[in-house]
C-alpha atoms as a PDB file:
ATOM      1  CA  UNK A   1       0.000   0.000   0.000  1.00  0.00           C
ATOM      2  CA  UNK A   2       2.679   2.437   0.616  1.00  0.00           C
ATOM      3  CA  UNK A   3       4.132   2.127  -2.701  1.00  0.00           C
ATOM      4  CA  UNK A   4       0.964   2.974  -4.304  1.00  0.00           C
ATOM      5  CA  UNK A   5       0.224   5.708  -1.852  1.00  0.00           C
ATOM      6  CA  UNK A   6       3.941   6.831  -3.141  1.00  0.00           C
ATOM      7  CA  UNK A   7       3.356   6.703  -6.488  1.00  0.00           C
ATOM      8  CA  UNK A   8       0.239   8.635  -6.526  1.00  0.00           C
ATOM      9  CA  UNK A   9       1.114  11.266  -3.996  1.00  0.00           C
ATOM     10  CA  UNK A  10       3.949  12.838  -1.694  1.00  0.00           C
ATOM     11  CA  UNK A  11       4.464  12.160   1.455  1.00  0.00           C
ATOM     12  CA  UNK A  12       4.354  15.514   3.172  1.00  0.00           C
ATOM     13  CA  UNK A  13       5.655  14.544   6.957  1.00  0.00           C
ATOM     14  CA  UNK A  14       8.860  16.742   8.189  1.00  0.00           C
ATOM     15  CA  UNK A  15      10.926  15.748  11.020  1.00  0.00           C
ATOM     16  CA  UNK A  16       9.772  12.353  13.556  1.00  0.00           C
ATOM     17  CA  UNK A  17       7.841  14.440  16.180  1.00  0.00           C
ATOM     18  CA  UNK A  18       5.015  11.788  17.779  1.00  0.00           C
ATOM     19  CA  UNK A  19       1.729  12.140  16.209  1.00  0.00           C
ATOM     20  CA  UNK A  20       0.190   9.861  18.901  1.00  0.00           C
ATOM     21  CA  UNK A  21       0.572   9.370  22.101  1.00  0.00           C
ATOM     22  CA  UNK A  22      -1.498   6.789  24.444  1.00  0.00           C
ATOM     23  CA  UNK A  23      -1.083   5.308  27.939  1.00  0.00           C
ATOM     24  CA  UNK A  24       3.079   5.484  27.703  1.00  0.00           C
ATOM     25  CA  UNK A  25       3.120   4.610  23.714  1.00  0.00           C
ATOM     26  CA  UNK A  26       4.875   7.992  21.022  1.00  0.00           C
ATOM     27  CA  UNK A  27       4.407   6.635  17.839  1.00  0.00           C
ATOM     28  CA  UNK A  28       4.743   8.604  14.235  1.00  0.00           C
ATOM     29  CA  UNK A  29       1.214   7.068  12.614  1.00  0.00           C
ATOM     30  CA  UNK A  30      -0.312  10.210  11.128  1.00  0.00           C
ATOM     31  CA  UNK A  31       0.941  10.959   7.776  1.00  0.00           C
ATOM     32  CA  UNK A  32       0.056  13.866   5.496  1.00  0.00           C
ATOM     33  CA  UNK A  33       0.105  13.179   1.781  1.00  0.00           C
ATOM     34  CA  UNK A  34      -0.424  15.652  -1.339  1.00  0.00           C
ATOM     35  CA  UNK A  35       0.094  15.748  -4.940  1.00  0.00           C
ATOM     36  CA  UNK A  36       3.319  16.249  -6.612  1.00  0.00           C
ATOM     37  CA  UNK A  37       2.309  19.699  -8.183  1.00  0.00           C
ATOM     38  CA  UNK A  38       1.200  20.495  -3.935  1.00  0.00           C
ATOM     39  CA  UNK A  39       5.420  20.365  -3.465  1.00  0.00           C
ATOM     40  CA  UNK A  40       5.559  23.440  -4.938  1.00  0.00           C
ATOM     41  CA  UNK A  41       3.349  25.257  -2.633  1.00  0.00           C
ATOM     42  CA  UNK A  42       4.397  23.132   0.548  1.00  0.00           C
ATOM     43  CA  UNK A  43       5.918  25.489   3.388  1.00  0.00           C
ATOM     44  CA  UNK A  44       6.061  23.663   6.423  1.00  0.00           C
ATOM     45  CA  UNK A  45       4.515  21.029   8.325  1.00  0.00           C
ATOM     46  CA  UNK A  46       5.089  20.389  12.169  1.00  0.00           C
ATOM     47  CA  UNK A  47       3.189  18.536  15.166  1.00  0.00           C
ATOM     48  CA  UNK A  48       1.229  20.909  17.465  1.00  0.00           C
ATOM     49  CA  UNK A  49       1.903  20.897  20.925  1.00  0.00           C
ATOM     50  CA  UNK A  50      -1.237  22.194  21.810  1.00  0.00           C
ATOM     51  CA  UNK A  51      -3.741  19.787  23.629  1.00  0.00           C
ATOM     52  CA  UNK A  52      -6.057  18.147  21.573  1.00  0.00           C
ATOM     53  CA  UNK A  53      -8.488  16.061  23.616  1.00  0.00           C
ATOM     54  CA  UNK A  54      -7.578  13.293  21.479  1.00  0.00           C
ATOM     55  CA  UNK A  55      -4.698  10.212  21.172  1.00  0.00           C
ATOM     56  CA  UNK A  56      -3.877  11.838  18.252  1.00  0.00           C
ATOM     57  CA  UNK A  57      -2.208  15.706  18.159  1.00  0.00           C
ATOM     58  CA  UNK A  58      -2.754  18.299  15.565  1.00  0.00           C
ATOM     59  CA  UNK A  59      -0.848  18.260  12.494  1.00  0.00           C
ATOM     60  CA  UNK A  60      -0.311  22.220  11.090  1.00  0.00           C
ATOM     61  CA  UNK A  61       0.859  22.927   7.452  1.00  0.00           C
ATOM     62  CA  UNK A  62       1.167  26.264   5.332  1.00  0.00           C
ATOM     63  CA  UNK A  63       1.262  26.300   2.086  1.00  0.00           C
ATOM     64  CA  UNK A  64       2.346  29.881   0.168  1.00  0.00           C
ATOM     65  CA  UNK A  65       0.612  30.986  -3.135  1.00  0.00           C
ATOM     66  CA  UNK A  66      -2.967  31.526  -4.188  1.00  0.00           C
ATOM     67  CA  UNK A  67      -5.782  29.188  -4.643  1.00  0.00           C
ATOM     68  CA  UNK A  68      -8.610  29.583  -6.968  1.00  0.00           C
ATOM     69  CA  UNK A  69     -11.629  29.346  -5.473  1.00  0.00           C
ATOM     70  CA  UNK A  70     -15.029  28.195  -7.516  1.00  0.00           C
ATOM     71  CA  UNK A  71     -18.032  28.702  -5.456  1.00  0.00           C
ATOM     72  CA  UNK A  72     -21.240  26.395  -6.718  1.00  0.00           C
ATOM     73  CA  UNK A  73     -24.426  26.669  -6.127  1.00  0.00           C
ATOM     74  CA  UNK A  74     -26.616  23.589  -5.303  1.00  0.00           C
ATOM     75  CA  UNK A  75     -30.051  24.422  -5.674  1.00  0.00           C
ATOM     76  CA  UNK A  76     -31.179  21.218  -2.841  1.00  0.00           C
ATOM     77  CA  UNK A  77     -29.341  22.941  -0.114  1.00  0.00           C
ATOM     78  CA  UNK A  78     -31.924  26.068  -0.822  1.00  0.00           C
ATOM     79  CA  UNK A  79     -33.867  27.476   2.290  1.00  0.00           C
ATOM     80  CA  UNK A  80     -36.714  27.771   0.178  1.00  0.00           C
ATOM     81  CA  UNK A  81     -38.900  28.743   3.090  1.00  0.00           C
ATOM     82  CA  UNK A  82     -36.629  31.840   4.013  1.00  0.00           C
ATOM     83  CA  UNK A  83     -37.559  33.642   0.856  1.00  0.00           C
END
């Protein structure tokens, strides 16, 4: 599975901070992947040391650049009774 995952996408993970942590066990299990035209636009990544609530801590990336942005309507999610 990792080889597909690797041929498909990159592997965005910097450094071997712990991305969980549970009763005594630091282990690196979250990953963050992106395209290969993402590198590009890839800043940084690092583990949060902010609580979470969760096994699992935050994972924080930047990328730098613009994005476009298409906004689409969908005419189901209407409020048709606030008109």
């Amino acid at each position: 599975m990792f080889e597909f995952l690797n041929s498909l996408m990159e592997i965005l993970n910097q450094g071997n901070d712990p991305t969980y942590y549970s009763a005594g066990r630091l282990e690196v299990i979250g990953i963050t992947l992106g395209s290969f035209g993402l590198l590009e636009s890839f800043k940084s990544w690092e583990v949060s040391s902010e609580p979470s609530l969760l096994d699992h801590r935050h994972i924080l990336f930047s990328l730098v650049g613009s994005v476009l942005v298409c906004l689409i309507r969908n005419p189901r999610g209407t409020n048709w009774d606030s008109f």
